[in-house]
PDB file of N, CA and C in Angstrom:
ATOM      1  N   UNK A   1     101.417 105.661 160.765  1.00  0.00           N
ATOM      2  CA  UNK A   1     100.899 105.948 162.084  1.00  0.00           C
ATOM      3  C   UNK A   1     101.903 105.411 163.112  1.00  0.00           C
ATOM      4  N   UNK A   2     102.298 106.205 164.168  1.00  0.00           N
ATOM      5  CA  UNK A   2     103.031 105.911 165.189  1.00  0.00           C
ATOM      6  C   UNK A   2     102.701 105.512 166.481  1.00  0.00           C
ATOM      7  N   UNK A   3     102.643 104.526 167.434  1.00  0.00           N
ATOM      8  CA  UNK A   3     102.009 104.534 168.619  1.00  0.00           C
ATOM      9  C   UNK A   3     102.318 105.495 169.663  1.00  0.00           C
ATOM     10  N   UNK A   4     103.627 106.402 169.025  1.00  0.00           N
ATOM     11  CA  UNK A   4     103.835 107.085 170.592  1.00  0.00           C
ATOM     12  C   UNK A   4     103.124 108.339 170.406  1.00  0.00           C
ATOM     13  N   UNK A   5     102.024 108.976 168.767  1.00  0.00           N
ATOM     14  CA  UNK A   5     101.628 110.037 168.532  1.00  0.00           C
ATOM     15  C   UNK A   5     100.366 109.318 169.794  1.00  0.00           C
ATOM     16  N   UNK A   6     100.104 108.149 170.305  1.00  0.00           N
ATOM     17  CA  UNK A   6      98.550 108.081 170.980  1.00  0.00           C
ATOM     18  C   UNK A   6      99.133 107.200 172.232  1.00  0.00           C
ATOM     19  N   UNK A   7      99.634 106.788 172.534  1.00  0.00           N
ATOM     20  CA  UNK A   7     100.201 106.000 173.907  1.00  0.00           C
ATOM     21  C   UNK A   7     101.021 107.094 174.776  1.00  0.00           C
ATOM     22  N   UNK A   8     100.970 107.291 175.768  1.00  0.00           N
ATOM     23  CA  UNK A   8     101.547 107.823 176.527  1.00  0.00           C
ATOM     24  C   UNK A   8     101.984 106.954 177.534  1.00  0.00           C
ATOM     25  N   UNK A   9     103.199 107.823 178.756  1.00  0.00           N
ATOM     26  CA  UNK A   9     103.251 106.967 179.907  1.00  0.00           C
ATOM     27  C   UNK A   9     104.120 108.072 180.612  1.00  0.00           C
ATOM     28  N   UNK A  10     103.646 108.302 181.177  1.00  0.00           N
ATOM     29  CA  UNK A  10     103.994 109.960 182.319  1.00  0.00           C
ATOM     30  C   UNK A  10     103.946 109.488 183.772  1.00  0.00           C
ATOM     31  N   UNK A  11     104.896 109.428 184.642  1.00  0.00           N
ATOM     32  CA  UNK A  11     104.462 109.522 186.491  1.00  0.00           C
ATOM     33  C   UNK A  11     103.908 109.525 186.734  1.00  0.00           C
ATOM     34  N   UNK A  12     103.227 111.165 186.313  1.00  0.00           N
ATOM     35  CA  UNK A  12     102.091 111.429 187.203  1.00  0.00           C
ATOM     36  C   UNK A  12     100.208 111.404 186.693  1.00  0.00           C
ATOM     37  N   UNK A  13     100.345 110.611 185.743  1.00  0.00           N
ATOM     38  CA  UNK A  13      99.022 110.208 185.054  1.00  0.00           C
ATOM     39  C   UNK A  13      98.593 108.935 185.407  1.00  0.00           C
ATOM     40  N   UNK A  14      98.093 108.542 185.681  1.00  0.00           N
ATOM     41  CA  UNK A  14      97.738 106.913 185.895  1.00  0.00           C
ATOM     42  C   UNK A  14      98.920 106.178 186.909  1.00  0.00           C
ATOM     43  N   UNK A  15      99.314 106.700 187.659  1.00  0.00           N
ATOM     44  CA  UNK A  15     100.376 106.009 188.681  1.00  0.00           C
ATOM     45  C   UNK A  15     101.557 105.975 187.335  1.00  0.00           C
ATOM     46  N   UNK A  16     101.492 106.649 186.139  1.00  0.00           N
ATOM     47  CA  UNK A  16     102.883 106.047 185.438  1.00  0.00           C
ATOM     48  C   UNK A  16     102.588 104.733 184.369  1.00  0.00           C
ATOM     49  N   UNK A  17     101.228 104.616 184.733  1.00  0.00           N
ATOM     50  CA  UNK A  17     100.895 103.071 183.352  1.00  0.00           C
ATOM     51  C   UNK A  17     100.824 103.724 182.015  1.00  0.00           C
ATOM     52  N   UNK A  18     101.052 102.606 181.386  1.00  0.00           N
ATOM     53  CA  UNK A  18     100.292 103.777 179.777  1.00  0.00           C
ATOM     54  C   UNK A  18      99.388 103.493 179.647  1.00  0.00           C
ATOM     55  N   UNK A  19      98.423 104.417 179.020  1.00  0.00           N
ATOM     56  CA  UNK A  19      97.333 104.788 178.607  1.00  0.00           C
ATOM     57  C   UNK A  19      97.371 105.603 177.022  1.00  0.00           C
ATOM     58  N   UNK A  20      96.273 105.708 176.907  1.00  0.00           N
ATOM     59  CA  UNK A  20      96.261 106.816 175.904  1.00  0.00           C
ATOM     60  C   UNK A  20      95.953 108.226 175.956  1.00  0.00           C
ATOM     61  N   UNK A  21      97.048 108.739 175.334  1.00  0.00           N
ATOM     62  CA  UNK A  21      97.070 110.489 175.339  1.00  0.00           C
ATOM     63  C   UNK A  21      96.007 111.143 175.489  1.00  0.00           C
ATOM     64  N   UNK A  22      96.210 111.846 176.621  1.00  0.00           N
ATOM     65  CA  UNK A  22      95.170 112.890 176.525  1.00  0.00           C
ATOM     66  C   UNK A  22      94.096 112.330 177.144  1.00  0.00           C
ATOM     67  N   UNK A  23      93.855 111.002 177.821  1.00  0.00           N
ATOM     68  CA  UNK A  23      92.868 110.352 178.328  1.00  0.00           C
ATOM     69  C   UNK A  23      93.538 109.798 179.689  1.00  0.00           C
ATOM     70  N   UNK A  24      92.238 109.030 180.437  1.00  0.00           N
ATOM     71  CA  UNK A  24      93.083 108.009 181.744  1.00  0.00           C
ATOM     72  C   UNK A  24      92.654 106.648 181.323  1.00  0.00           C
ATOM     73  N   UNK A  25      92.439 106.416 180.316  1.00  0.00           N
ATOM     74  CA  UNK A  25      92.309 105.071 179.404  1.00  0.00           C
ATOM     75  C   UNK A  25      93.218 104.660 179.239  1.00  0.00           C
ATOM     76  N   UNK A  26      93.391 103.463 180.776  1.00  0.00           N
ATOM     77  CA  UNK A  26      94.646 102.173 180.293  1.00  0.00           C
ATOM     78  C   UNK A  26      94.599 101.311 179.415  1.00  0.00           C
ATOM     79  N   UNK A  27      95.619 101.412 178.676  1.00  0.00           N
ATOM     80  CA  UNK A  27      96.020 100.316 177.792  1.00  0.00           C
ATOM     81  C   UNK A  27      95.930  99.092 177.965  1.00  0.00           C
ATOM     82  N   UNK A  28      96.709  98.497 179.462  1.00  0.00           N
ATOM     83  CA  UNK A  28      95.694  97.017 180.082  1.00  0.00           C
ATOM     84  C   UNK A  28      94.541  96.923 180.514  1.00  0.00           C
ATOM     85  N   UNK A  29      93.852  97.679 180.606  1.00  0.00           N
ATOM     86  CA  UNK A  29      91.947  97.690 179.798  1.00  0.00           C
ATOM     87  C   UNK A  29      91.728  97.601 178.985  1.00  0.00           C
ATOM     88  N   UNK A  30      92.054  98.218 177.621  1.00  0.00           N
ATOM     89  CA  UNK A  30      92.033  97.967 176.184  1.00  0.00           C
ATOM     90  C   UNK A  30      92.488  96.219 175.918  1.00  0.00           C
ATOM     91  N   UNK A  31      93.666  96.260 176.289  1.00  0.00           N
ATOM     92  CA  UNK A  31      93.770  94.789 175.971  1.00  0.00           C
ATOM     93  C   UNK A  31      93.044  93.844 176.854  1.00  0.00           C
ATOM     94  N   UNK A  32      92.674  94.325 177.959  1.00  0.00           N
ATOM     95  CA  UNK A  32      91.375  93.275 178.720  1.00  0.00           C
ATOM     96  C   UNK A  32      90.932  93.025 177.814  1.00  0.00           C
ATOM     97  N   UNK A  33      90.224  94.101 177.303  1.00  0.00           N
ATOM     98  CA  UNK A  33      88.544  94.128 176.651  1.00  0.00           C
ATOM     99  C   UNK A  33      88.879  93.496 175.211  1.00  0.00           C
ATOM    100  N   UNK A  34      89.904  93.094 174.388  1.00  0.00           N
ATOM    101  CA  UNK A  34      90.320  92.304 173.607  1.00  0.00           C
ATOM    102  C   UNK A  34      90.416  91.250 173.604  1.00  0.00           C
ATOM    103  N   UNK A  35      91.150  91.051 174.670  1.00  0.00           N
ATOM    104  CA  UNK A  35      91.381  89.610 175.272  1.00  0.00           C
ATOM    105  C   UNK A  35      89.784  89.017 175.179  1.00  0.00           C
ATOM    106  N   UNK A  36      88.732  89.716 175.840  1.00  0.00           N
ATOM    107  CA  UNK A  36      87.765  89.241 176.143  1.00  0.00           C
ATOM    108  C   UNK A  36      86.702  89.062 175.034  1.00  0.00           C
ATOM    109  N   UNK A  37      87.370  89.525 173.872  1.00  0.00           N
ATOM    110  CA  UNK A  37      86.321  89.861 172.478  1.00  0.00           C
ATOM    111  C   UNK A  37      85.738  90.409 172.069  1.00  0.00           C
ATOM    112  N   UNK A  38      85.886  91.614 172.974  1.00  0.00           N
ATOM    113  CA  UNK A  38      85.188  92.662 172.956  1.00  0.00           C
ATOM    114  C   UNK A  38      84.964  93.447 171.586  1.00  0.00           C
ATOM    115  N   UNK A  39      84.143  94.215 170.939  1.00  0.00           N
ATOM    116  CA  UNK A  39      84.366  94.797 169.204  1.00  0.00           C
ATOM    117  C   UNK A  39      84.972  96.137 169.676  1.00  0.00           C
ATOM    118  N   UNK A  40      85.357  96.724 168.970  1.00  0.00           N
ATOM    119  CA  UNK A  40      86.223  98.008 169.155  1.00  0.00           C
ATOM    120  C   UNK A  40      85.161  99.248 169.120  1.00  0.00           C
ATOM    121  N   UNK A  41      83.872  99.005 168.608  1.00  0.00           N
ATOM    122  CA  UNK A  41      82.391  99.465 169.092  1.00  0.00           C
ATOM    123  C   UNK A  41      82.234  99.226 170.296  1.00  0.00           C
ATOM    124  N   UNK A  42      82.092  98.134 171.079  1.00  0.00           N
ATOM    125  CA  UNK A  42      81.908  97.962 172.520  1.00  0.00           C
ATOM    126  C   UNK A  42      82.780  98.827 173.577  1.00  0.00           C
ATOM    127  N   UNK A  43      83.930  98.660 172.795  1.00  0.00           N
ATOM    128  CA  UNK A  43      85.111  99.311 173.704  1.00  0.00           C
ATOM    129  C   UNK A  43      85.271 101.071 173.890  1.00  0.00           C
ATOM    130  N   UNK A  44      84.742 101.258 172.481  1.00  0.00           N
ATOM    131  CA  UNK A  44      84.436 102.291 172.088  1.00  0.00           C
ATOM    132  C   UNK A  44      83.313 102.921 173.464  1.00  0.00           C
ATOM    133  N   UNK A  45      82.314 102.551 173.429  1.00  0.00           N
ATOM    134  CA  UNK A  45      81.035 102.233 174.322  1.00  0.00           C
ATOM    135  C   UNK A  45      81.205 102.247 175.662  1.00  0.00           C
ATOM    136  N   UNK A  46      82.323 101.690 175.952  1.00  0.00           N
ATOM    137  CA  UNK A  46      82.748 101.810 177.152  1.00  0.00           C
ATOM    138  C   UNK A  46      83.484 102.926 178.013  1.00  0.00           C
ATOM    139  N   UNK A  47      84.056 103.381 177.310  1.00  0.00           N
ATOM    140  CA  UNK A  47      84.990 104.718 177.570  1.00  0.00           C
ATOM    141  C   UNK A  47      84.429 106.006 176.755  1.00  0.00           C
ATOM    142  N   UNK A  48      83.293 106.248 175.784  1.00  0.00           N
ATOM    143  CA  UNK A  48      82.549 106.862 175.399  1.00  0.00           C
ATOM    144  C   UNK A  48      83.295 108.364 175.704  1.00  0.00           C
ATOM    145  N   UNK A  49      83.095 108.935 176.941  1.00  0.00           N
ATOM    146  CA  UNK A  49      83.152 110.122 177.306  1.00  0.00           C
ATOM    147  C   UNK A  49      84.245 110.295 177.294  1.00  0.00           C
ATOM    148  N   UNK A  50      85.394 109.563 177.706  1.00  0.00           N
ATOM    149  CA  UNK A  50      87.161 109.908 177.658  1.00  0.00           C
ATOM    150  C   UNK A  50      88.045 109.789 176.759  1.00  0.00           C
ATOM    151  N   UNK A  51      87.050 109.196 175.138  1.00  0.00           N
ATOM    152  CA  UNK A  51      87.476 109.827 173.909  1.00  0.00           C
ATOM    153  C   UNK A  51      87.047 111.158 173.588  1.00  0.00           C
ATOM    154  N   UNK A  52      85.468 111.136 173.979  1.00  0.00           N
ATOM    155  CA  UNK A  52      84.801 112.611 173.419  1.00  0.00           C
ATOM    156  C   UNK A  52      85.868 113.741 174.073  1.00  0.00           C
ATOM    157  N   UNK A  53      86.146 113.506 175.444  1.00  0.00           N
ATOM    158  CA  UNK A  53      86.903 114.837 175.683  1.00  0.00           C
ATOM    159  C   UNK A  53      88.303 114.802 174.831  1.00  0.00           C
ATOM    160  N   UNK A  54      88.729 114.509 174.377  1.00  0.00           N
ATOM    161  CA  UNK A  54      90.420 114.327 173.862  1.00  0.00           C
ATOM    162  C   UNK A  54      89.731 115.172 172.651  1.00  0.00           C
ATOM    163  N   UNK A  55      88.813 115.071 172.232  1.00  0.00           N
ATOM    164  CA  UNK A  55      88.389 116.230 170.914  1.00  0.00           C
ATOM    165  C   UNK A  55      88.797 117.776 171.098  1.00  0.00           C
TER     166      UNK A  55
END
């Protein structure tokens, strides 16, 4: 598995942060929500709808 098949980082998507492909799910949110202990269910939970669309 490769991170750049799911990380992106484009200009004009998110001011240019990375996120993940195909979503506006920043990556320094993801690692917030790590940092914070979050379960990858919770996180999951949280962004719910901006995985479902990447389907």
């Amino acid at each position: 598995m490769n991170w750049k098949d799911f990380i992106s980082f484009e200009p004009k998507v998110c001011h240019g942060k990375t996120h993940i492909k195909g979503t506006r799910v920043l990556i320094s949110v993801i690692l917030n929500f790590l940092a914070e202990k979050l379960t990858i269910n919770e996180i999951l939970e949280e962004y719910r709808k901006s995985f479902l669309k990447r389907k």
